[in-house]
Protein backbone atom coordinates (compact mmCIF):
# COMPACT_ATOMS: atom_id res chain seq x y z
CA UNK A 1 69.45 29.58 -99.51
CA UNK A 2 70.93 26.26 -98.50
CA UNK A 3 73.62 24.87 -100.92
CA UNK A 4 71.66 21.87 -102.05
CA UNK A 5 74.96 20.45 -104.16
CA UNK A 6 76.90 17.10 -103.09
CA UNK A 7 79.29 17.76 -100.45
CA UNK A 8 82.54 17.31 -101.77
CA UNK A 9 84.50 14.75 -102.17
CA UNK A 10 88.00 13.94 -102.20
CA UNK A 11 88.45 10.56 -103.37
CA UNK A 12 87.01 8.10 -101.18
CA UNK A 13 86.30 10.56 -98.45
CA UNK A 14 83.12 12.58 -98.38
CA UNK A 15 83.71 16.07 -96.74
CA UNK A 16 80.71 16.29 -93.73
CA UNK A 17 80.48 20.18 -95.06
CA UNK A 18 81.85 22.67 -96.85
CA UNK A 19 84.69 24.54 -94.42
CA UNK A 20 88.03 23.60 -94.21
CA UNK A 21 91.20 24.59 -92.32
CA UNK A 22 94.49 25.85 -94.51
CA UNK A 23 97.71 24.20 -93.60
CA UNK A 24 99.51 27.46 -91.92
CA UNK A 25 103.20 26.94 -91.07
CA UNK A 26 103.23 27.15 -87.15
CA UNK A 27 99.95 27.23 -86.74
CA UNK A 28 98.06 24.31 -87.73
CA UNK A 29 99.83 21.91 -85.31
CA UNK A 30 98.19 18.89 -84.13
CA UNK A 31 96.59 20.44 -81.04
CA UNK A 32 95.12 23.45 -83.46
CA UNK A 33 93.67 20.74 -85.72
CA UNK A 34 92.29 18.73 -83.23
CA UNK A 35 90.54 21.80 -81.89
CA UNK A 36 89.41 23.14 -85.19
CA UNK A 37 87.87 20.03 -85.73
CA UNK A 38 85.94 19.55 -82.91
CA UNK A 39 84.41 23.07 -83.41
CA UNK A 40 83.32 21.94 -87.10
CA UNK A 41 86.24 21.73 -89.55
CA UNK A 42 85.28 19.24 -92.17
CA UNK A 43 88.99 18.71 -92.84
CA UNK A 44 91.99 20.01 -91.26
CA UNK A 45 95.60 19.99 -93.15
CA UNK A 46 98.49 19.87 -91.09
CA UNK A 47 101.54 22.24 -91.49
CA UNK A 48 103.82 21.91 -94.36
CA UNK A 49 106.38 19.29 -93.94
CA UNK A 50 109.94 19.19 -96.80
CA UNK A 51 109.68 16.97 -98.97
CA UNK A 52 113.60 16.09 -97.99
CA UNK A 53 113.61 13.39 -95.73
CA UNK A 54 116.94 14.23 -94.59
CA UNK A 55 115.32 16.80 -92.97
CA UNK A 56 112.94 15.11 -90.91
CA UNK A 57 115.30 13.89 -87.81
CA UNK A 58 114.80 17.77 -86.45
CA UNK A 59 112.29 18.33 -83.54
CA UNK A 60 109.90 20.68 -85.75
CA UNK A 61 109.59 18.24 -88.73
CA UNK A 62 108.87 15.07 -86.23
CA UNK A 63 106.61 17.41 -84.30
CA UNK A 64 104.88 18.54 -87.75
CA UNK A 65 104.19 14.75 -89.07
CA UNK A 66 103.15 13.91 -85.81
CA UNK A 67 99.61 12.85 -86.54
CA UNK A 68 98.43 10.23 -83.40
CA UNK A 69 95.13 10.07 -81.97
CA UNK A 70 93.50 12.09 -84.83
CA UNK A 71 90.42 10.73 -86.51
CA UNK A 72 90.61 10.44 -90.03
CA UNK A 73 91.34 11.70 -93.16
CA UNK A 74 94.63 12.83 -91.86
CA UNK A 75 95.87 14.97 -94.79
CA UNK A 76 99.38 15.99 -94.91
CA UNK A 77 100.88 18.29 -97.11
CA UNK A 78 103.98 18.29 -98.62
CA UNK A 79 106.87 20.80 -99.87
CA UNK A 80 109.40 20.51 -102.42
CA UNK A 81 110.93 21.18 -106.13
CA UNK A 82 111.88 17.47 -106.73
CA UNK A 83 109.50 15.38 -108.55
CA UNK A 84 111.52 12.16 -107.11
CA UNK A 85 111.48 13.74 -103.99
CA UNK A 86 107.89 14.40 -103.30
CA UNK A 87 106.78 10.98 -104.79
CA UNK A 88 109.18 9.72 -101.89
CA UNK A 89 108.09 12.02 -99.30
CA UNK A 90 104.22 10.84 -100.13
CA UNK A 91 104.96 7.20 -99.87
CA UNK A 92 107.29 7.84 -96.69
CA UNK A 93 103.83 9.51 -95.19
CA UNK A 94 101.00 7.29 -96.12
CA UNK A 95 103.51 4.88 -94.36
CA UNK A 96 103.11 6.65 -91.57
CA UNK A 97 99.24 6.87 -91.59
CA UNK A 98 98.54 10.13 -94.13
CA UNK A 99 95.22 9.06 -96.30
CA UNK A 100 95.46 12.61 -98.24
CA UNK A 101 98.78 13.85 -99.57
CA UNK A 102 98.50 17.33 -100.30
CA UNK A 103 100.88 19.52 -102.55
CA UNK A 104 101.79 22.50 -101.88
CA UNK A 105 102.90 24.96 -104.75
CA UNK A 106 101.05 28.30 -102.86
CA UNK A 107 103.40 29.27 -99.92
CA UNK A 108 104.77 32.89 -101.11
CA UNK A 109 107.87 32.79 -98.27
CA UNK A 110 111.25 33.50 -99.75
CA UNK A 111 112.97 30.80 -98.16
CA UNK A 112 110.52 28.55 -99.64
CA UNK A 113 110.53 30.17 -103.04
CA UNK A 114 114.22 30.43 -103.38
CA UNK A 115 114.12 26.55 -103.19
CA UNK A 116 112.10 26.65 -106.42
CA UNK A 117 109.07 25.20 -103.95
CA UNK A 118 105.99 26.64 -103.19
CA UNK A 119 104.26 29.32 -105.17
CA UNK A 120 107.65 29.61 -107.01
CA UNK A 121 106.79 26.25 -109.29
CA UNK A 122 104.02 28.26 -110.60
CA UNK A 123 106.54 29.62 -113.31
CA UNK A 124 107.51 26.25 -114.39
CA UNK A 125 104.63 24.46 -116.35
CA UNK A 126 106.09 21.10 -117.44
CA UNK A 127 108.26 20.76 -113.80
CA UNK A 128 104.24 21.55 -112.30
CA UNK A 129 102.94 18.61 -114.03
CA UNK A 130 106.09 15.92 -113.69
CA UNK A 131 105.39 16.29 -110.17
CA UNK A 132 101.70 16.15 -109.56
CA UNK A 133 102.14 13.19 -112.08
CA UNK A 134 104.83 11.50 -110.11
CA UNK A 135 103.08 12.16 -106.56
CA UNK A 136 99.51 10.75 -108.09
CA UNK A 137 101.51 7.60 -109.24
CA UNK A 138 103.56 7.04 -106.10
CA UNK A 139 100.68 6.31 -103.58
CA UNK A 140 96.99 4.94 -103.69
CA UNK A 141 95.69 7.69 -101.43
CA UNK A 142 93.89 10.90 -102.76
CA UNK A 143 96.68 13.49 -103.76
CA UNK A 144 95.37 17.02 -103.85
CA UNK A 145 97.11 20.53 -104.52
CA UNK A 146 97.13 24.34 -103.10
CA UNK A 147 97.98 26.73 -106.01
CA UNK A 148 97.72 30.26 -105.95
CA UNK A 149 96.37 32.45 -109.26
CA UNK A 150 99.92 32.54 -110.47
CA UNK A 151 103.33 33.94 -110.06
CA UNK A 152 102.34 37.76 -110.68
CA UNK A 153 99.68 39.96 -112.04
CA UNK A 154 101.73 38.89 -115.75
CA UNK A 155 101.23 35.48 -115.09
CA UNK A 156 98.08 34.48 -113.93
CA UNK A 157 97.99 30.88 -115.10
CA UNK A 158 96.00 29.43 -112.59
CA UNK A 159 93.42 27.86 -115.04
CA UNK A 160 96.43 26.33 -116.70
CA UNK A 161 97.51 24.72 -113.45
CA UNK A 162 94.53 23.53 -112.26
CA UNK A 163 93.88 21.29 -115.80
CA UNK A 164 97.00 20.15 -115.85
CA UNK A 165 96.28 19.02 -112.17
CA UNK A 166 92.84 17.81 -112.88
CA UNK A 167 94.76 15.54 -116.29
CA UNK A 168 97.61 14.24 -113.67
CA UNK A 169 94.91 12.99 -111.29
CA UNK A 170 94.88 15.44 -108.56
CA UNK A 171 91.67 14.89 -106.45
CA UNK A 172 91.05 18.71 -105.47
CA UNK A 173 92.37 21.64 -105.76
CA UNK A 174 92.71 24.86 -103.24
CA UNK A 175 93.17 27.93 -105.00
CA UNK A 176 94.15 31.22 -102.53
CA UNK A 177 92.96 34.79 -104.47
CA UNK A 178 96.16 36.29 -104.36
CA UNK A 179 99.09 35.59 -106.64
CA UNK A 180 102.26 35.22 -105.19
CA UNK A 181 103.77 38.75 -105.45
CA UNK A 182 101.13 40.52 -103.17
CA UNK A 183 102.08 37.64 -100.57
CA UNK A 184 99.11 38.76 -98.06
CA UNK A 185 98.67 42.34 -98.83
CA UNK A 186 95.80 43.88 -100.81
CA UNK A 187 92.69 42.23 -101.14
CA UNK A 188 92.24 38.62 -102.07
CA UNK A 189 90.20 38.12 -105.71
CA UNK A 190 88.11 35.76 -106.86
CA UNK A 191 87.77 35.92 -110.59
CA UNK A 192 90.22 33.55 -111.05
CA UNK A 193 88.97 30.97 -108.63
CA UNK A 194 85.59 31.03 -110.72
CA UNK A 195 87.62 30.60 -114.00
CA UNK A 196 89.38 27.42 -112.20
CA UNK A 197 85.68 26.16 -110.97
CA UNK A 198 84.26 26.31 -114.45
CA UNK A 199 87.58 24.97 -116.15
CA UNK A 200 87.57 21.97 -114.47
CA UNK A 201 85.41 18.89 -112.53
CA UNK A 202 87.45 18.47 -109.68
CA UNK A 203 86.60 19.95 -106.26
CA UNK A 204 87.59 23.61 -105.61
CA UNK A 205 88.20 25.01 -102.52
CA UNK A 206 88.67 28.56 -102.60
CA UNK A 207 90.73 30.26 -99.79
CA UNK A 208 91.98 34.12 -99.04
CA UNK A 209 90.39 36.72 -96.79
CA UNK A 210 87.10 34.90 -95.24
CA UNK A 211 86.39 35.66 -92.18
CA UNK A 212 83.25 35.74 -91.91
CA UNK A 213 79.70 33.41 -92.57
CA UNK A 214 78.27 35.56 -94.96
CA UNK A 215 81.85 36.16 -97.07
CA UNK A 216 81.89 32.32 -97.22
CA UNK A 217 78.45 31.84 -98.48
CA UNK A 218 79.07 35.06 -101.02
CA UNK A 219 82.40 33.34 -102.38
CA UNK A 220 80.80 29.81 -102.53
CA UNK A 221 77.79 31.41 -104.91
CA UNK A 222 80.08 33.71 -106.63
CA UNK A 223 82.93 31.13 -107.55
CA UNK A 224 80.76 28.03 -107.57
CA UNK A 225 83.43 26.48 -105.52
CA UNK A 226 83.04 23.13 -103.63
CA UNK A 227 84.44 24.68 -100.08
CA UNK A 228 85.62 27.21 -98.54
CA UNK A 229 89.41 27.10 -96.54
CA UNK A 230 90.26 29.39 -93.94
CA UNK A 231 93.39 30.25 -92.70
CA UNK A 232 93.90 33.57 -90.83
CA UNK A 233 90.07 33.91 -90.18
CA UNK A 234 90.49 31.09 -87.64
CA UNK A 235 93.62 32.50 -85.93
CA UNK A 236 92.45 33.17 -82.27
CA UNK A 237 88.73 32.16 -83.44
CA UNK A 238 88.35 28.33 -84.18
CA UNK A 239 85.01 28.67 -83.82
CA UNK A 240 84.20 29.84 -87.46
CA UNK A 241 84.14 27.00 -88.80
CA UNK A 242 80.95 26.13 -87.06
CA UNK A 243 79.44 29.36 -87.44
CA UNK A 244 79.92 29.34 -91.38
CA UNK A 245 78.51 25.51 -91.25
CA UNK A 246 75.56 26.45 -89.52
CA UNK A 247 75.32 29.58 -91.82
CA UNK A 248 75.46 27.71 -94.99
CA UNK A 249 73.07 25.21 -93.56
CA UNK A 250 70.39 27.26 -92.41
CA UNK A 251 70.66 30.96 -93.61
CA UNK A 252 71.24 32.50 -90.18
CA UNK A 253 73.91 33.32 -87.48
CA UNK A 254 74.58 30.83 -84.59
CA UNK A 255 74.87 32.43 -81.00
CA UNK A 256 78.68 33.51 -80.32
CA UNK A 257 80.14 31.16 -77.78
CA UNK A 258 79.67 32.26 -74.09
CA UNK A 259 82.48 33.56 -71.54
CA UNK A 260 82.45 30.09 -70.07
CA UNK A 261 82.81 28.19 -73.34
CA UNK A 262 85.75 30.50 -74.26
CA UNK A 263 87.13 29.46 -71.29
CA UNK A 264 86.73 25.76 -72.27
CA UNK A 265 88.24 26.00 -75.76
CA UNK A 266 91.19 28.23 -74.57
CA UNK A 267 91.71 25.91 -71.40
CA UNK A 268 91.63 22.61 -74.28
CA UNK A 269 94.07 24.84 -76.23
CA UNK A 270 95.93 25.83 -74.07
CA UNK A 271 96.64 22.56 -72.41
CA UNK A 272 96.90 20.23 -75.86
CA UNK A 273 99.90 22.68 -76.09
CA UNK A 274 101.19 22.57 -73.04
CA UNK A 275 101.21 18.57 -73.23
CA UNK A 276 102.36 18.47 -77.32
CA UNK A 277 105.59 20.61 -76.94
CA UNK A 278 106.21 20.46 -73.06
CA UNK A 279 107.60 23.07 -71.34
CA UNK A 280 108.89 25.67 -71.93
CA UNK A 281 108.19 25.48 -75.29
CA UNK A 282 104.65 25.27 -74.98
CA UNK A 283 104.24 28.00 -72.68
CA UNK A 284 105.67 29.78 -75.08
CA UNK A 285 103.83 28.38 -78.05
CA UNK A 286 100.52 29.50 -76.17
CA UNK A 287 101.74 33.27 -76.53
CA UNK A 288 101.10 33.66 -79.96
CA UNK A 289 97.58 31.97 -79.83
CA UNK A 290 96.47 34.28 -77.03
CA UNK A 291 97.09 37.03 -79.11
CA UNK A 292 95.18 36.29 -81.63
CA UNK A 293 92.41 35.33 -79.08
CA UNK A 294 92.95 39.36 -78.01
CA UNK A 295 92.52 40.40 -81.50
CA UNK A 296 89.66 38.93 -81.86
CA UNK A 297 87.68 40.45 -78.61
CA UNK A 298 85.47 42.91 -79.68
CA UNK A 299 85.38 44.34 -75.92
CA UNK A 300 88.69 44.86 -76.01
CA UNK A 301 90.56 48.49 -76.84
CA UNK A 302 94.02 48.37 -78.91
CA UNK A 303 95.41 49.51 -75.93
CA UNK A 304 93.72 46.32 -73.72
CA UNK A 305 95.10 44.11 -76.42
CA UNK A 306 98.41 45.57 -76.02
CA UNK A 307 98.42 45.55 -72.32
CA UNK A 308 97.07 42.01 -71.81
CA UNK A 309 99.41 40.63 -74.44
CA UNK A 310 102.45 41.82 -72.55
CA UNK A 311 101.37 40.93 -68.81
CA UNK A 312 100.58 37.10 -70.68
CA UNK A 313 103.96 37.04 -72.55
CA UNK A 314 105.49 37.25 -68.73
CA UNK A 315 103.91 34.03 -67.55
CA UNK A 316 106.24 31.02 -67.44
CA UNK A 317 104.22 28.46 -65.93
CA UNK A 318 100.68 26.75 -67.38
CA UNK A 319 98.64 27.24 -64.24
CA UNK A 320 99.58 30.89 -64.28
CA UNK A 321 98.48 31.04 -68.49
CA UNK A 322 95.18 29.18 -67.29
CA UNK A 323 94.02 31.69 -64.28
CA UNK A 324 94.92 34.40 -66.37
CA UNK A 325 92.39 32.84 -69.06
CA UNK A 326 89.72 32.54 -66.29
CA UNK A 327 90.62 35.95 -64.99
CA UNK A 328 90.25 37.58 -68.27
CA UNK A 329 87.00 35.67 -69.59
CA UNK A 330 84.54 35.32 -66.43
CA UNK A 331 84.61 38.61 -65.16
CA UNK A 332 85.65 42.42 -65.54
CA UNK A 333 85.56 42.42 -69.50
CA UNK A 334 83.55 45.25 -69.36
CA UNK A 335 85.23 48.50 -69.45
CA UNK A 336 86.48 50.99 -67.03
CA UNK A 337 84.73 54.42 -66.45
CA UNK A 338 88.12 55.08 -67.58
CA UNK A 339 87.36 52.44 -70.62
CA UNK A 340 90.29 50.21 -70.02
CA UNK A 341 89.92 47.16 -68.74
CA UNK A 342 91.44 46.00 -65.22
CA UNK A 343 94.49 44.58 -65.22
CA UNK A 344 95.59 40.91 -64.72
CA UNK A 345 98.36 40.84 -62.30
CA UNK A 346 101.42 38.20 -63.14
CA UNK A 347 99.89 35.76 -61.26
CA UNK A 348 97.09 35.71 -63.16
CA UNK A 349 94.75 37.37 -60.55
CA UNK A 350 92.25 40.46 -61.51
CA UNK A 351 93.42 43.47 -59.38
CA UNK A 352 90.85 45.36 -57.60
């Protein structure tokens, strides 16, 4: 059945539906979020930016806060173990246009954790709350936070978290089903993200492992959470988040996109890469995303994906990445009577 609830709401801004995209550390660029949007993203969360502004003169962190031509609510989300810090860092990026400020105590990476950032201020209660507390009072734009369950299997403290963020003002609150020890291995859980939902008022938006239009509209009945947030299910497939929309909405699969609108989206890619990081970066940039394009083709045999990857990773020029796209998508995807699929050549051209 339809989810007849509000749509959520994070402060003034009313979600239009209930799938969002996870900030993901070179991933969720501005070219990524403008595509995930226009496929059906309800809100997209750019890439984790320090909370240091020392650090902001490099090319990645200018790149990263780098938020023009996007429609709004441009949410950014910040990093750090410094409550004076990240009430600076928030004020430094609504002055630069952010209207959601987003918090980010869930990234499991060791160099992030060994800063006493990221999931690593999940051990430390009272420093938690001094900084949602100083980040809520340092701007007049909706802060929000991305926890995960806790530290360890030990110290599962989410609930605690999440109402101390819901007393220090936080507007919502993304909770991924792993704590931070399993990193991404095993399977993501869910228990706790229902024990958050029914501990507190505030929008949850529960992330980890969906992939998939009927996982999201399990986990939104299960949990009773507000949204769902994907981050490696849209990897090489930004069009889930209009497939779980249209799910949630109506109770039934939309058509997969076509060969020729696969081309589209990869071409749009492909070229907001291309013309965000120039060359060569973003020829190279565009090898990691066709990747996960690969891996997500059905058709395809490991030993395609393998194959196809390398023969991409040896084009150096965008109009050789887009005939290879054309190439690969409008014809020939069907198997071999040997089962492989026929080769692109480094040009870009099918061989015979």
């Amino acid at each position: 059945m339809p989810d007849a609830r509000p749509l959520p709401r994070i402060g003034r801004h009313t979600l239009p539906n209930r799938v969002i995209l996870a900030p993901m550390a070179g991933v969720t660029d501005r070219p990524f979020r403008r595509l995930c949007r226009e496929q059906g993203a309800g809100l997209v969360v750019g890439e984790m930016v320090t909370a240091d502004p020392g650090l902001w003169h490099t090319r990645k962190s200018r790149l990263r806060m780098d938020h023009r031509g996007e429609p709004g609510p441009r949410a950014v989300q910040i990093a750090g173990g410094d409550a004076a810090m990240l009430a600076e860092a928030a004020r430094l990026n609504v002055a630069r246009g952010a209207e959601i400020i987003d918090i980010n105590m869930g990234c499991p990476a060791k160099k992030v954790c060994n800063k006493a950032a990221g999931s690593a201020l999940l051990r430390d209660e009272p420093l938690v709350a001094e900084i949602l507390e100083a980040v809520v009072g340092a701007v007049d734009v909706p802060v929000t936070l991305k926890i995960r369950t806790g530290w360890c299997a030990q110290s599962n403290n989410g609930v605690r978290v999440a109402r101390l963020a819901e007393s220090a003002g936080i507007q919502a609150l993304a909770v991924h089903g792993r704590h931070r020890q399993q990193r991404y291995t095993g399977e993501a859980e869910y228990v706790t993200i229902a024990a958050i939902k029914a501990a507190v008022a505030i929008p949850v938006f529960a992330n980890g492992d969906i992939a998939s239009p009927e996982k999201a509209a399990r986990i939104l009945d299960y949990t009773g959470a507000d949204a769902v947030m994907i981050g490696r299910g849209a990897q090489g497939n930004p069009w889930i988040f209009g497939e779980i929309d249209h799910y949630l909405r109506h109770g039934e699969h939309r058509a997969p996109p076509s060969d020729p609108e696969r081309v589209r989206v990869l071409h749009q890619h492909l070229a907001g890469l291309h013309d965000f990081y120039e060359q060569p970066m973003g020829v190279r940039i565009a090898r990691k995303h066709l990747g996960w394009y690969l891996n997500g083709d059905s058709r395809l045999t490991e030993t395609d994906r393998r194959r196809l990857k390398a023969e991409f990773n040896g084009l150096e020029a965008p109009a050789a990445q887009y005939r290879f796209i054309v190439q690969l998508l409008s014809q020939d995807l069907t198997p071999t009577a040997s089962g492989a699929v026929r080769p692109v050549s480094p040009d870009g051209t099918r061989a015979a």
